[in-house]
PDB file of N, CA and C in Angstrom:
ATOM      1  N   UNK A   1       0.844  -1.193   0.000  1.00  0.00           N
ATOM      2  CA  UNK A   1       0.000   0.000   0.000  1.00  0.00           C
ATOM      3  C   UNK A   1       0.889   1.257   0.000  1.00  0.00           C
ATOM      4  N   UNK A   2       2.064   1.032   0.615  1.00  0.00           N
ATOM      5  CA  UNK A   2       2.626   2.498   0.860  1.00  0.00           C
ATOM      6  C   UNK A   2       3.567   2.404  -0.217  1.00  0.00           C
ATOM      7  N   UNK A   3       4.004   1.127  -1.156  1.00  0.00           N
ATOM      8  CA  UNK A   3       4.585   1.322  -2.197  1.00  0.00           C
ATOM      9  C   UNK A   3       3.605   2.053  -3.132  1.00  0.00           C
ATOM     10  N   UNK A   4       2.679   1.594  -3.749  1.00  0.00           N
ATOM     11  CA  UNK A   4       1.556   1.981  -4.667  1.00  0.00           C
ATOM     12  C   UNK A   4       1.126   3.618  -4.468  1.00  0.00           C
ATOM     13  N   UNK A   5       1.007   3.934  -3.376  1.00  0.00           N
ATOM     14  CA  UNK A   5       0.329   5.080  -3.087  1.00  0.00           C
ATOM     15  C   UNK A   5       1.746   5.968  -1.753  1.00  0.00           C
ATOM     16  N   UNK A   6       3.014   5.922  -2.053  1.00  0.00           N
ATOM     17  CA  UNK A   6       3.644   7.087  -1.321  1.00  0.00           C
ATOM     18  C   UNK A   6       3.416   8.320  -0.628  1.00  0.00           C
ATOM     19  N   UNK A   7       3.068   9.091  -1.584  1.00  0.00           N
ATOM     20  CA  UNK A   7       2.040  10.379  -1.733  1.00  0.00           C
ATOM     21  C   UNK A   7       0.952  10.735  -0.778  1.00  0.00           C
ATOM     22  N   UNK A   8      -0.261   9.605  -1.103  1.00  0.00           N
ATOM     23  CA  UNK A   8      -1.058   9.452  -0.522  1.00  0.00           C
ATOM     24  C   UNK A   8      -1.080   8.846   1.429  1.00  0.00           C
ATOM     25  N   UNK A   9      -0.204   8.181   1.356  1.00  0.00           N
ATOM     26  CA  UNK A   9       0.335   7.821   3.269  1.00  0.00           C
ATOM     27  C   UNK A   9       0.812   8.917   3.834  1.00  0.00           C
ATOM     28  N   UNK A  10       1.308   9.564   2.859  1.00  0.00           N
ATOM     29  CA  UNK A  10       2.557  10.897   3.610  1.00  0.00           C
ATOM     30  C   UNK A  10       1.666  12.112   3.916  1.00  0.00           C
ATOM     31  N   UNK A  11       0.642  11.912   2.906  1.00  0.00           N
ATOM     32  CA  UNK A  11      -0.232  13.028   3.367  1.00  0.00           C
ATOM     33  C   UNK A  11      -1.101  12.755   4.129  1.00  0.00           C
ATOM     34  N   UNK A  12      -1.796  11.517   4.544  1.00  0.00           N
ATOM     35  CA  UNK A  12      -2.321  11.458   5.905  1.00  0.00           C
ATOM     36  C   UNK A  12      -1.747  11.437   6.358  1.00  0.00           C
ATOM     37  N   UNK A  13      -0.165  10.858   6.879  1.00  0.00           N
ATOM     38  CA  UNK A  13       0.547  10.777   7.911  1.00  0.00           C
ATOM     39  C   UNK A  13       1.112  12.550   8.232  1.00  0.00           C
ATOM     40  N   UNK A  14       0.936  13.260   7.544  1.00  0.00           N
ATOM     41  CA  UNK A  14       1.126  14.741   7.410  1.00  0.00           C
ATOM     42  C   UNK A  14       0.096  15.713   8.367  1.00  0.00           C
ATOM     43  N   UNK A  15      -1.040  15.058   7.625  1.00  0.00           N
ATOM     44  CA  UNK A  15      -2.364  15.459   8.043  1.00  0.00           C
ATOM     45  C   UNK A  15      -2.430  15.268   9.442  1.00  0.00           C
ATOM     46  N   UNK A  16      -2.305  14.013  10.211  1.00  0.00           N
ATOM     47  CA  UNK A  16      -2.394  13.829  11.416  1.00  0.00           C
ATOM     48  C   UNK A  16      -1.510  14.706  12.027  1.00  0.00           C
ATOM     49  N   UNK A  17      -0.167  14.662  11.487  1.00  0.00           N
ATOM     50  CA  UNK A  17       0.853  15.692  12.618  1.00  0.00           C
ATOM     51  C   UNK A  17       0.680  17.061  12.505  1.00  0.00           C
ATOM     52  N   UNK A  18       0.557  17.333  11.064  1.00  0.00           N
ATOM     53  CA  UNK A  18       0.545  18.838  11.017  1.00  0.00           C
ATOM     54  C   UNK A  18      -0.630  19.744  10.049  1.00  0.00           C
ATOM     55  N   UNK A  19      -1.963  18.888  10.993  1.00  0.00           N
ATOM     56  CA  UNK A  19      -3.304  19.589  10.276  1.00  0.00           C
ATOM     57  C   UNK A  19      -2.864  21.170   9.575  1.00  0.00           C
ATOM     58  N   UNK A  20      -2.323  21.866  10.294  1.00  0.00           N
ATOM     59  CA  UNK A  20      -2.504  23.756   9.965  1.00  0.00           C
ATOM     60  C   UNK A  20      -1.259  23.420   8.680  1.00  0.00           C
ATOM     61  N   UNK A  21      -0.569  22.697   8.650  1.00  0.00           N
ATOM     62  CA  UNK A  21       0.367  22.331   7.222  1.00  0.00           C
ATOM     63  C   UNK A  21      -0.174  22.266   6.468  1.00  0.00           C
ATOM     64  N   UNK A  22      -1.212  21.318   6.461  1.00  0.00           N
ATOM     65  CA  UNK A  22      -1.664  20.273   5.680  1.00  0.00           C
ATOM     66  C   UNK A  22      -3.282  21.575   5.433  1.00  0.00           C
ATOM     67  N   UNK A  23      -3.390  22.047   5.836  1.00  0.00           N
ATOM     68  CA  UNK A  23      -4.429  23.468   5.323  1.00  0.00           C
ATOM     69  C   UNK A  23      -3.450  24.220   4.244  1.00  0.00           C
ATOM     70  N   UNK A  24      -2.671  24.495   4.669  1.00  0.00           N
ATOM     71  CA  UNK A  24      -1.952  25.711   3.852  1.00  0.00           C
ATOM     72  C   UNK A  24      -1.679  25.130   2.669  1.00  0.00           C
ATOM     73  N   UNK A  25      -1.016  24.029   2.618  1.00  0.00           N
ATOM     74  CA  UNK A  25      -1.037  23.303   1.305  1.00  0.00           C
ATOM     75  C   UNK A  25      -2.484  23.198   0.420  1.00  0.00           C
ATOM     76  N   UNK A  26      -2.837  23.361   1.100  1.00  0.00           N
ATOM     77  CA  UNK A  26      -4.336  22.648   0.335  1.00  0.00           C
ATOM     78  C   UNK A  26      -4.934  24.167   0.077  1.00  0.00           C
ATOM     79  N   UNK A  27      -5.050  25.270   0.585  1.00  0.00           N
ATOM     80  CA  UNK A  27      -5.578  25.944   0.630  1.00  0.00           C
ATOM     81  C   UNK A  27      -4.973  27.036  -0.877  1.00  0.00           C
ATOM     82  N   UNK A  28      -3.258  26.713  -1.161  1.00  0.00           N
ATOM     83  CA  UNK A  28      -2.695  26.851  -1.939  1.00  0.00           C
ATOM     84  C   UNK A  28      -2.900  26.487  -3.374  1.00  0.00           C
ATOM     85  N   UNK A  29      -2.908  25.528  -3.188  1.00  0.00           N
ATOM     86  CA  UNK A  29      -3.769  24.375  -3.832  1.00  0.00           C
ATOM     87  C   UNK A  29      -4.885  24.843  -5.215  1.00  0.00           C
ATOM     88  N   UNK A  30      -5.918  24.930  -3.533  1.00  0.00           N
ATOM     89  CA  UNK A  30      -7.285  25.133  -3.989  1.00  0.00           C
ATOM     90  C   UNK A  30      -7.175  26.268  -5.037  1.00  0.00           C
ATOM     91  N   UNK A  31      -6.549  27.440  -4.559  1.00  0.00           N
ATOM     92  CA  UNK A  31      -6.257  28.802  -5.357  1.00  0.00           C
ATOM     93  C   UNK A  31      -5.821  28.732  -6.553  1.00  0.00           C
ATOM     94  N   UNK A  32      -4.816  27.530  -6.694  1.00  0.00           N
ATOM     95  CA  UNK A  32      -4.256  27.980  -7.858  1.00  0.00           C
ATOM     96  C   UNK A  32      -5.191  26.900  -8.925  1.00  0.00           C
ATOM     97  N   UNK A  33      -6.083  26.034  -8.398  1.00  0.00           N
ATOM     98  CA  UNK A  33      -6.726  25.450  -8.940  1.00  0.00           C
ATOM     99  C   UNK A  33      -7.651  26.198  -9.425  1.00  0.00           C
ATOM    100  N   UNK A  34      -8.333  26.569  -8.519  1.00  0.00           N
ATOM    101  CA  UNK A  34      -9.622  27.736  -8.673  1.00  0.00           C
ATOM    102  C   UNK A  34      -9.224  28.573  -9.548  1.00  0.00           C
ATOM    103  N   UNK A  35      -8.089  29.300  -9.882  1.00  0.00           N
ATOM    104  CA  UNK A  35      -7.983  30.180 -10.355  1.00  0.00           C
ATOM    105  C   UNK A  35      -7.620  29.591 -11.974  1.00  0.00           C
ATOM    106  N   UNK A  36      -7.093  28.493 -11.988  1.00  0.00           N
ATOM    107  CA  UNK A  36      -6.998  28.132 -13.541  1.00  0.00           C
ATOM    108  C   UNK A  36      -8.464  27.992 -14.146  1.00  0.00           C
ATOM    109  N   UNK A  37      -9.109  27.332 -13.310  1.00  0.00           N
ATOM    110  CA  UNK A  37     -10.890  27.384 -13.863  1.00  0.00           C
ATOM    111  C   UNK A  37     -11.611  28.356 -13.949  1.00  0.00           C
ATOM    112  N   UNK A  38     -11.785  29.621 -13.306  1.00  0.00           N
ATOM    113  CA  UNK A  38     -12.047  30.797 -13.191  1.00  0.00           C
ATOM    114  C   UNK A  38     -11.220  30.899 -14.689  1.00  0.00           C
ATOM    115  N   UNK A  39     -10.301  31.260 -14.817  1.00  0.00           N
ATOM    116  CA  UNK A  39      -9.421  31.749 -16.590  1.00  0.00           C
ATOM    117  C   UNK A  39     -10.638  31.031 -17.396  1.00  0.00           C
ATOM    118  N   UNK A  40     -10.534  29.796 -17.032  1.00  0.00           N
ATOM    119  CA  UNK A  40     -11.367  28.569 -18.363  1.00  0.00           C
ATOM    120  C   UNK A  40     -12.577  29.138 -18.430  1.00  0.00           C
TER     121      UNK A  40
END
């Protein structure tokens, strides 16, 4: 599982230690996501 999906363990295992991290990333994220669709 943690071969297949790296990424995916590290970021729950992320999530658990450092929820307010694991916001900012995402929240980063979201923006620059949002904002490419907003252009589209």
């Amino acid at each position: 599982m943690k071969r297949s999906s790296s990424i995916n363990g590290r970021s729950l295992t992320d999530n658990n230690n450092n929820p307010l991290l694991i916001r900012l990333v995402s929240n980063s994220l979201i923006k620059k996501f949002g904002g490419i669709k907003t252009k589209k």
